[in-house]
PDB file of N, CA and C in Angstrom:
ATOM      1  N   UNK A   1     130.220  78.130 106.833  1.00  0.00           N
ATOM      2  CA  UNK A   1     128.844  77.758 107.091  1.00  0.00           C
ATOM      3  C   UNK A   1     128.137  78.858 107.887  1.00  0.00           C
ATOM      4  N   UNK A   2     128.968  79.875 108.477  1.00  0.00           N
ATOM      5  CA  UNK A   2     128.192  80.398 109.816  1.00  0.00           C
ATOM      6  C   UNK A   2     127.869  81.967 108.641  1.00  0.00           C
ATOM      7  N   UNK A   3     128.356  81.925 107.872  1.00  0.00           N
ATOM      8  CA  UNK A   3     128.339  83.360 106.780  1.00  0.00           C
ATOM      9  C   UNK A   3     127.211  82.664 106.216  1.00  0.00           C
ATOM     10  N   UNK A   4     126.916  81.614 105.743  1.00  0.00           N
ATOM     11  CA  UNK A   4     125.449  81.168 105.166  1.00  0.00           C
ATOM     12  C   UNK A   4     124.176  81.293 105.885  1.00  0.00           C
ATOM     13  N   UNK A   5     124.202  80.989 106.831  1.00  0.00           N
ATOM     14  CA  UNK A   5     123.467  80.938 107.126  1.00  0.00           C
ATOM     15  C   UNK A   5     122.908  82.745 108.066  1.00  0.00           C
ATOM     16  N   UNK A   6     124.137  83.815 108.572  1.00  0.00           N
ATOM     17  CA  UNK A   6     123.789  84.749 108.532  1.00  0.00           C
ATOM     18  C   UNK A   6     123.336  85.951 107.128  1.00  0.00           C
ATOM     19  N   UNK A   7     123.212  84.941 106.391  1.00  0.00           N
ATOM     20  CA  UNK A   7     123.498  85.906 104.942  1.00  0.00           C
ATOM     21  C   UNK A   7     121.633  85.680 104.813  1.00  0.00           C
ATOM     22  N   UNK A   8     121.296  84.135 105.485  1.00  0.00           N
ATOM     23  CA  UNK A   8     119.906  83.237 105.356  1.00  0.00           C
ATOM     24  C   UNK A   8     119.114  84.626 106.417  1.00  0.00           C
ATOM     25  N   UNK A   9     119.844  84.993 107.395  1.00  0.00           N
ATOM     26  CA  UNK A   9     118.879  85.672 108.568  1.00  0.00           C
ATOM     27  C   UNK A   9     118.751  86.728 108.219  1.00  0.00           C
ATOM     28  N   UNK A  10     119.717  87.306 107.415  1.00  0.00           N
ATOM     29  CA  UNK A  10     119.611  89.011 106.600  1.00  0.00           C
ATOM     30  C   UNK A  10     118.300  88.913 105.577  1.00  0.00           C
ATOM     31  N   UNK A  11     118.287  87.751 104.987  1.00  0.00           N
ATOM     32  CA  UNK A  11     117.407  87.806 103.426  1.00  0.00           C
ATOM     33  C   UNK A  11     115.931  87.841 104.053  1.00  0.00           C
ATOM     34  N   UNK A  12     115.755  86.958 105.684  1.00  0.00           N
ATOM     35  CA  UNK A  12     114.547  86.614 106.176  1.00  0.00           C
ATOM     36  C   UNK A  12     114.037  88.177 106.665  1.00  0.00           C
ATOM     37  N   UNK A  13     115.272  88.550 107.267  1.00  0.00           N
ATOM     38  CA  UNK A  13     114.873  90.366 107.970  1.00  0.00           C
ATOM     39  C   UNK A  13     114.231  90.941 106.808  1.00  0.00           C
ATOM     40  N   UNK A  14     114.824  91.128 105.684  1.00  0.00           N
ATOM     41  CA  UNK A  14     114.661  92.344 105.029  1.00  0.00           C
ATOM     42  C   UNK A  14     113.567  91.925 104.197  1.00  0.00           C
ATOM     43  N   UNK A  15     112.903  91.011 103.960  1.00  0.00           N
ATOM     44  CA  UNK A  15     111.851  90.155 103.477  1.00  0.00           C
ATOM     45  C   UNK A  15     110.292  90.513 104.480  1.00  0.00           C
ATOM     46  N   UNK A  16     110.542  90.628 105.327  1.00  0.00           N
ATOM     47  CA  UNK A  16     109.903  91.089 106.629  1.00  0.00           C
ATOM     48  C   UNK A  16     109.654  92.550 106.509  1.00  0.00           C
ATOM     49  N   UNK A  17     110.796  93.155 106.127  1.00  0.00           N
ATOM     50  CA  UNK A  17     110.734  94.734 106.042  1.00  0.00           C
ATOM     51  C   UNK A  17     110.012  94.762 104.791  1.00  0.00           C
ATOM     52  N   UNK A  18     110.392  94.426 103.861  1.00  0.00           N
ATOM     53  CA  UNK A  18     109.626  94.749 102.472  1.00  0.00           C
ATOM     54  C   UNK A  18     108.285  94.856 102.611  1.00  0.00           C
ATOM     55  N   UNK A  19     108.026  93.282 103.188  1.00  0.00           N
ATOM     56  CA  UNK A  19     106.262  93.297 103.461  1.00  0.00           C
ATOM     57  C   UNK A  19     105.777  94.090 104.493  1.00  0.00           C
ATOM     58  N   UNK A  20     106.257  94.558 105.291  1.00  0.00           N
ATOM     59  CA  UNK A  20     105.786  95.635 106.331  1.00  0.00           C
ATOM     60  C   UNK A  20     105.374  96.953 105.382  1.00  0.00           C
ATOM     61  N   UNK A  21     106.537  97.591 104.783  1.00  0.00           N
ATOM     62  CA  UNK A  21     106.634  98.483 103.762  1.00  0.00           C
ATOM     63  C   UNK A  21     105.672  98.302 102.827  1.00  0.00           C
ATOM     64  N   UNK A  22     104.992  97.318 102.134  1.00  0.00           N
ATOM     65  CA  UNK A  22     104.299  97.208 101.082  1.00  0.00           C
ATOM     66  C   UNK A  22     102.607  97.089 101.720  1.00  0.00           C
ATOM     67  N   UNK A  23     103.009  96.967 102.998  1.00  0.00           N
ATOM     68  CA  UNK A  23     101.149  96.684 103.642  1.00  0.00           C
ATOM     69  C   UNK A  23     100.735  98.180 104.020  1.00  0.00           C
ATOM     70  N   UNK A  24     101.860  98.762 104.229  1.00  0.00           N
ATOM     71  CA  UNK A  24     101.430 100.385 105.038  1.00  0.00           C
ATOM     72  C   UNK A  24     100.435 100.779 104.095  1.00  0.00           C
ATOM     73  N   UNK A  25      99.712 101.580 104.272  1.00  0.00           N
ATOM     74  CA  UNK A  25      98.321 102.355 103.544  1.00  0.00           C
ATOM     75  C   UNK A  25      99.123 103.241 102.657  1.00  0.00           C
ATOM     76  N   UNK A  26      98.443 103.475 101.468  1.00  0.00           N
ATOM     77  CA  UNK A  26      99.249 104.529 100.769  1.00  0.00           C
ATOM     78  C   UNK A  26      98.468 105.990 101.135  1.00  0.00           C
ATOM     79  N   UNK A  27      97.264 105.848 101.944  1.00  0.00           N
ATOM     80  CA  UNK A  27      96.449 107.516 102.256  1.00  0.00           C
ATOM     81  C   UNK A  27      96.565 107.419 104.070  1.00  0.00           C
ATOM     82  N   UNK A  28      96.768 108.443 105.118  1.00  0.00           N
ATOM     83  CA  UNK A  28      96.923 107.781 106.281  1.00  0.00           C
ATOM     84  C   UNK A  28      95.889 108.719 106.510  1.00  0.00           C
ATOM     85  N   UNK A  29      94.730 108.934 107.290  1.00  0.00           N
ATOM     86  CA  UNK A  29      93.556 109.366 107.675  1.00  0.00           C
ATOM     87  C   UNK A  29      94.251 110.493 109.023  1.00  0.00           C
ATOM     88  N   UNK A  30      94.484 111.883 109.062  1.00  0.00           N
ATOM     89  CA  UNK A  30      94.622 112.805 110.060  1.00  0.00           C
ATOM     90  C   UNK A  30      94.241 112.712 111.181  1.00  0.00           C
ATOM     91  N   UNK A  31      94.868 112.495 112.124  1.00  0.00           N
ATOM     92  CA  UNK A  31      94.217 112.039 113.454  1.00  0.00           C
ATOM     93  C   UNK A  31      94.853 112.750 114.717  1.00  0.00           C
ATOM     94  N   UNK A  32      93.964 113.128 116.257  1.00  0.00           N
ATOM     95  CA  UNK A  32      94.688 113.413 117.293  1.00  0.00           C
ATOM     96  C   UNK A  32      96.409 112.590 117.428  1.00  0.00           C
ATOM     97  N   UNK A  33      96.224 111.779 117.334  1.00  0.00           N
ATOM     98  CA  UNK A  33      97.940 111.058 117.489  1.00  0.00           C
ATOM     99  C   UNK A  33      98.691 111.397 116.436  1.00  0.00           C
ATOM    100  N   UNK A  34      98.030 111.395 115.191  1.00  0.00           N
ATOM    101  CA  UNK A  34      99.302 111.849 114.436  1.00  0.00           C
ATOM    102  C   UNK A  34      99.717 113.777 114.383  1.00  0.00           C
ATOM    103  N   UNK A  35      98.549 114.489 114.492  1.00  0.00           N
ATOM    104  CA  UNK A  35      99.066 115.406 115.107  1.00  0.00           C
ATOM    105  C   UNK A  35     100.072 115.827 116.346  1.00  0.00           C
ATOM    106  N   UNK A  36      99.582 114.966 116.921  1.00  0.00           N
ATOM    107  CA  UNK A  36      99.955 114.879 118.592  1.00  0.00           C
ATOM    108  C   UNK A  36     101.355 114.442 118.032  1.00  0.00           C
ATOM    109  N   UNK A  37     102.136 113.800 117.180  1.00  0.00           N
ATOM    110  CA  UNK A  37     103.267 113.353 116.960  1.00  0.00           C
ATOM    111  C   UNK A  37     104.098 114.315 116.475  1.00  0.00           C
ATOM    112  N   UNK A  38     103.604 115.234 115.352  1.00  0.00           N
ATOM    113  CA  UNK A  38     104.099 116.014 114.577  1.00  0.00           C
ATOM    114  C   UNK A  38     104.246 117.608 115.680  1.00  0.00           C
ATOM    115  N   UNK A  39     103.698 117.449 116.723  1.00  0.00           N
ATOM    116  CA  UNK A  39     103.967 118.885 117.870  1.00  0.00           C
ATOM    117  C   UNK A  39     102.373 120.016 117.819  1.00  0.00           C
ATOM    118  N   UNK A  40     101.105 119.308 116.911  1.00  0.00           N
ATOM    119  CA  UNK A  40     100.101 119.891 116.797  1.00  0.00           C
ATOM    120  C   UNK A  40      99.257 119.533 118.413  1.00  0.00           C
ATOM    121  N   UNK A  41      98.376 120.444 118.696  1.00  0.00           N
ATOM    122  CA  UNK A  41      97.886 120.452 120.112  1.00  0.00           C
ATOM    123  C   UNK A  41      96.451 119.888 119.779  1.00  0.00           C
ATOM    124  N   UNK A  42      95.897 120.228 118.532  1.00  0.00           N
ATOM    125  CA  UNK A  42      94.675 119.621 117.737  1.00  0.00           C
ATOM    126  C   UNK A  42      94.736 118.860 116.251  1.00  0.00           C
ATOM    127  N   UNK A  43      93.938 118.433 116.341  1.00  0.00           N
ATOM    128  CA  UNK A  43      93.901 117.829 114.323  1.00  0.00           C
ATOM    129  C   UNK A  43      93.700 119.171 113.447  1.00  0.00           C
ATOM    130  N   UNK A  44      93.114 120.123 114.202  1.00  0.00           N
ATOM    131  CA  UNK A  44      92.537 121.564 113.579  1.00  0.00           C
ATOM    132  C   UNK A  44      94.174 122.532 113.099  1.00  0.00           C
ATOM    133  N   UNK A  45      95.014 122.125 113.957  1.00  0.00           N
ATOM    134  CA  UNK A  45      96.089 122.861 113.404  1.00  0.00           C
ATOM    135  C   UNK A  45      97.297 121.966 112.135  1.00  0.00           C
ATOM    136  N   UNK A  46      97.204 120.941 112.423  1.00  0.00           N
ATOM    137  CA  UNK A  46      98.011 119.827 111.281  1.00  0.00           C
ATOM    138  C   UNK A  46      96.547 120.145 110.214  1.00  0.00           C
ATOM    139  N   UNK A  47      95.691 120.307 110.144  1.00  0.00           N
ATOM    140  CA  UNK A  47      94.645 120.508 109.023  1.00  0.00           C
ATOM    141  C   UNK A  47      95.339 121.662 107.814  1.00  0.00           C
ATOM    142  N   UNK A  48      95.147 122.682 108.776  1.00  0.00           N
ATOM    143  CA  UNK A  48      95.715 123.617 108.225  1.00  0.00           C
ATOM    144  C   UNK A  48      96.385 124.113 107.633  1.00  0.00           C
ATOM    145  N   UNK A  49      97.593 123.209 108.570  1.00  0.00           N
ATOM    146  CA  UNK A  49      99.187 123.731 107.897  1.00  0.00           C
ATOM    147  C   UNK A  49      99.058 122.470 106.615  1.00  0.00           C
ATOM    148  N   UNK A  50      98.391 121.399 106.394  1.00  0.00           N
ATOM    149  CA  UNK A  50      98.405 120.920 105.406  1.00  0.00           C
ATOM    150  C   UNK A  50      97.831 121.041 104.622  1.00  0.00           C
ATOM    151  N   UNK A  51      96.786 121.779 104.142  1.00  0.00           N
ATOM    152  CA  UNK A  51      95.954 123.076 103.552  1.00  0.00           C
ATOM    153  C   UNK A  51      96.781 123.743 102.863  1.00  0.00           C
ATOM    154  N   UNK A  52      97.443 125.213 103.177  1.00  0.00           N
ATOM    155  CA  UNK A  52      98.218 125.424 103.250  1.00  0.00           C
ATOM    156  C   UNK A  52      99.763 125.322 102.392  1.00  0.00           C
ATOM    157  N   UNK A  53     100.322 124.164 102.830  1.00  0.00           N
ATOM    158  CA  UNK A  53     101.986 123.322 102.706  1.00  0.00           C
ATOM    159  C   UNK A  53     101.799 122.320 101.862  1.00  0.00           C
ATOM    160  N   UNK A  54     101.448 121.317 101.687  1.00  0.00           N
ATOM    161  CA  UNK A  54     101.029 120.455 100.539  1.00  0.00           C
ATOM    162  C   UNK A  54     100.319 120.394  99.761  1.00  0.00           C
ATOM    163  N   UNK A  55     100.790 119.901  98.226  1.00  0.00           N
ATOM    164  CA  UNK A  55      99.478 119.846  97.109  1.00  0.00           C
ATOM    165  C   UNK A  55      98.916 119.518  97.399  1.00  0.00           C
ATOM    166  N   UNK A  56      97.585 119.664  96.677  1.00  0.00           N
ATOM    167  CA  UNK A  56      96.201 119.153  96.857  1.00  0.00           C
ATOM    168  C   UNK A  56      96.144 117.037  96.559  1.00  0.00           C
ATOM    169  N   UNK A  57      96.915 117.353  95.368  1.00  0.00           N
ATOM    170  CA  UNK A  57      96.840 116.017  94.842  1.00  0.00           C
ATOM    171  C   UNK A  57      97.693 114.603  95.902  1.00  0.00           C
ATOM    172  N   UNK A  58      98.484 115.310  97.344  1.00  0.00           N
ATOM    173  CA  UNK A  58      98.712 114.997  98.575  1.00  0.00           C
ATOM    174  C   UNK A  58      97.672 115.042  99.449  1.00  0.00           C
ATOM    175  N   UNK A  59      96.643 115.419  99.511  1.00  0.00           N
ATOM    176  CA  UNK A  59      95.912 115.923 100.914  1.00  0.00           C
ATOM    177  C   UNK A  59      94.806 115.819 100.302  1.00  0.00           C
ATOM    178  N   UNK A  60      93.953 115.176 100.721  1.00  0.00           N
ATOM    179  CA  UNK A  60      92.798 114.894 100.181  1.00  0.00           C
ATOM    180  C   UNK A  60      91.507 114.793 101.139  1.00  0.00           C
ATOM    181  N   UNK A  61      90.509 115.535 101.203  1.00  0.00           N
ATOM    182  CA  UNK A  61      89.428 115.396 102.249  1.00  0.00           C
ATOM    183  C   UNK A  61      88.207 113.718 101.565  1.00  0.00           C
ATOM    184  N   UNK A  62      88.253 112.692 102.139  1.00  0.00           N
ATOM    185  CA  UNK A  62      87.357 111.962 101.452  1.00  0.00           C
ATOM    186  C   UNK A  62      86.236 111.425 103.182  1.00  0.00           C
ATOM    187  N   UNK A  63      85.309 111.968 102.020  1.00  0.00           N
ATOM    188  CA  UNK A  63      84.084 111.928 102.893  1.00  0.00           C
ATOM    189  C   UNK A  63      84.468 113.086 104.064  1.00  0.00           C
ATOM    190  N   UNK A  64      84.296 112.532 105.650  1.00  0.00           N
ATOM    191  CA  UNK A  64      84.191 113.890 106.680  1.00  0.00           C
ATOM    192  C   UNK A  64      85.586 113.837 107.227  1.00  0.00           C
ATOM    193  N   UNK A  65      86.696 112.713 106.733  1.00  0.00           N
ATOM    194  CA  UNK A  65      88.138 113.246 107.156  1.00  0.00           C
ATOM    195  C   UNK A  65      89.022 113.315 106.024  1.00  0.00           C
ATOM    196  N   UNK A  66      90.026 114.308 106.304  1.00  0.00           N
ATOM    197  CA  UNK A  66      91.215 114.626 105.518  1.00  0.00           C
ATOM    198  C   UNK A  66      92.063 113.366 105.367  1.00  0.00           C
ATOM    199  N   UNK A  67      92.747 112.674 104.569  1.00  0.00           N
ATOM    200  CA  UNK A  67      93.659 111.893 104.584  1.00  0.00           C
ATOM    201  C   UNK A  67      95.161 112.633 103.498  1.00  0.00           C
ATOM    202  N   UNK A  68      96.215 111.910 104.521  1.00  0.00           N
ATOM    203  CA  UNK A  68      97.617 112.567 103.584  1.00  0.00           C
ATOM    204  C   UNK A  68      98.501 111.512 103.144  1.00  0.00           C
ATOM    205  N   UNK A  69      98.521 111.723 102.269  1.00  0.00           N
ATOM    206  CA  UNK A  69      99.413 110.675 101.009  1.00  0.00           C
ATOM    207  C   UNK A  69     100.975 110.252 102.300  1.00  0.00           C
ATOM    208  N   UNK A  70     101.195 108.880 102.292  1.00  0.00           N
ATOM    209  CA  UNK A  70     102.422 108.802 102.795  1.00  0.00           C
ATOM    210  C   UNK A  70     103.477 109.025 102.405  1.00  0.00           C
ATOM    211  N   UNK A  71     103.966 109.727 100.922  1.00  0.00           N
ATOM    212  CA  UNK A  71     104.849 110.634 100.361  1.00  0.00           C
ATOM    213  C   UNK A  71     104.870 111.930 101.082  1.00  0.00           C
ATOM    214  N   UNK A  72     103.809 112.455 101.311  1.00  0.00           N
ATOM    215  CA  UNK A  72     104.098 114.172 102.137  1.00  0.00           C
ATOM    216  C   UNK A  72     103.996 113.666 103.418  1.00  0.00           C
ATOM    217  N   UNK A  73     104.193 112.497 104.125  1.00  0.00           N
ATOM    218  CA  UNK A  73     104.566 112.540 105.754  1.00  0.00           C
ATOM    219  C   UNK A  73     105.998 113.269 105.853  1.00  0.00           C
ATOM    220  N   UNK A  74     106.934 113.342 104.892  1.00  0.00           N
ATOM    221  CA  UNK A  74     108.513 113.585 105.053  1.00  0.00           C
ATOM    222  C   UNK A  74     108.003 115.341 104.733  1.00  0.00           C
ATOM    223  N   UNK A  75     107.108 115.748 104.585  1.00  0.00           N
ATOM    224  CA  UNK A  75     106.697 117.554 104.101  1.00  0.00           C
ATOM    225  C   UNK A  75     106.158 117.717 105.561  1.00  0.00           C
ATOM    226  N   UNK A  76     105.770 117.154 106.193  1.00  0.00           N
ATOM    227  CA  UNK A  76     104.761 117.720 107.778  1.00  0.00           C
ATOM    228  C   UNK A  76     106.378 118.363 108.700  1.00  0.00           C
ATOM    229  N   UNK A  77     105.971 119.373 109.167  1.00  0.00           N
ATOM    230  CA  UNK A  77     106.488 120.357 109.374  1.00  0.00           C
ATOM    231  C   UNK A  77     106.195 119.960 111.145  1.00  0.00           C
ATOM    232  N   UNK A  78     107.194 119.590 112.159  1.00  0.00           N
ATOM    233  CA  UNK A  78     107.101 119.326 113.895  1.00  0.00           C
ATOM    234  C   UNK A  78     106.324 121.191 113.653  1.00  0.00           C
ATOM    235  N   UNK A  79     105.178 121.154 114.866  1.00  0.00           N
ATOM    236  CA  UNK A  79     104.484 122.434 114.847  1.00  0.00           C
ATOM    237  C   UNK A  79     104.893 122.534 116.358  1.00  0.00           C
TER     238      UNK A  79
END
């Protein structure tokens, strides 16, 4: 009984994860923090190097900010 019902708390976790995973944005908008994460001192230098380092069809300027596909977050390079 005690394997059933931990098998019940695994299916609830990873059910949880899925939908976390499936809500994330698929474009993430360039920002002081996410630079600030990746070792950039400005948004002006993560701009660049993603200019640069990733396809276009990754990196996309819409309207007055850049946004980067959450496939090339694993391409951003710690600066």
């Amino acid at each position: 009984m005690m394997l059933a019902q931990e098998l019940a708390q695994i299916r609830s976790d990873l059910q949880v994860i899925k939908q976390f995973v499936l809500d994330f944005p698929e474009w993430i908008p360039l920002s002081d923090s996410l630079a600030k994460e990746f070792g950039y001192s400005t948004v002006d230098g993560l701009r660049e190097y993603c200019k640069k380092n990733i396809h276009p069809s990754l990196f996309q300027k819409r309207g007055r900010i850049y946004h980067i596909h959450k496939s090339a977050i694993a391409i951003l390079k710690k600066g």
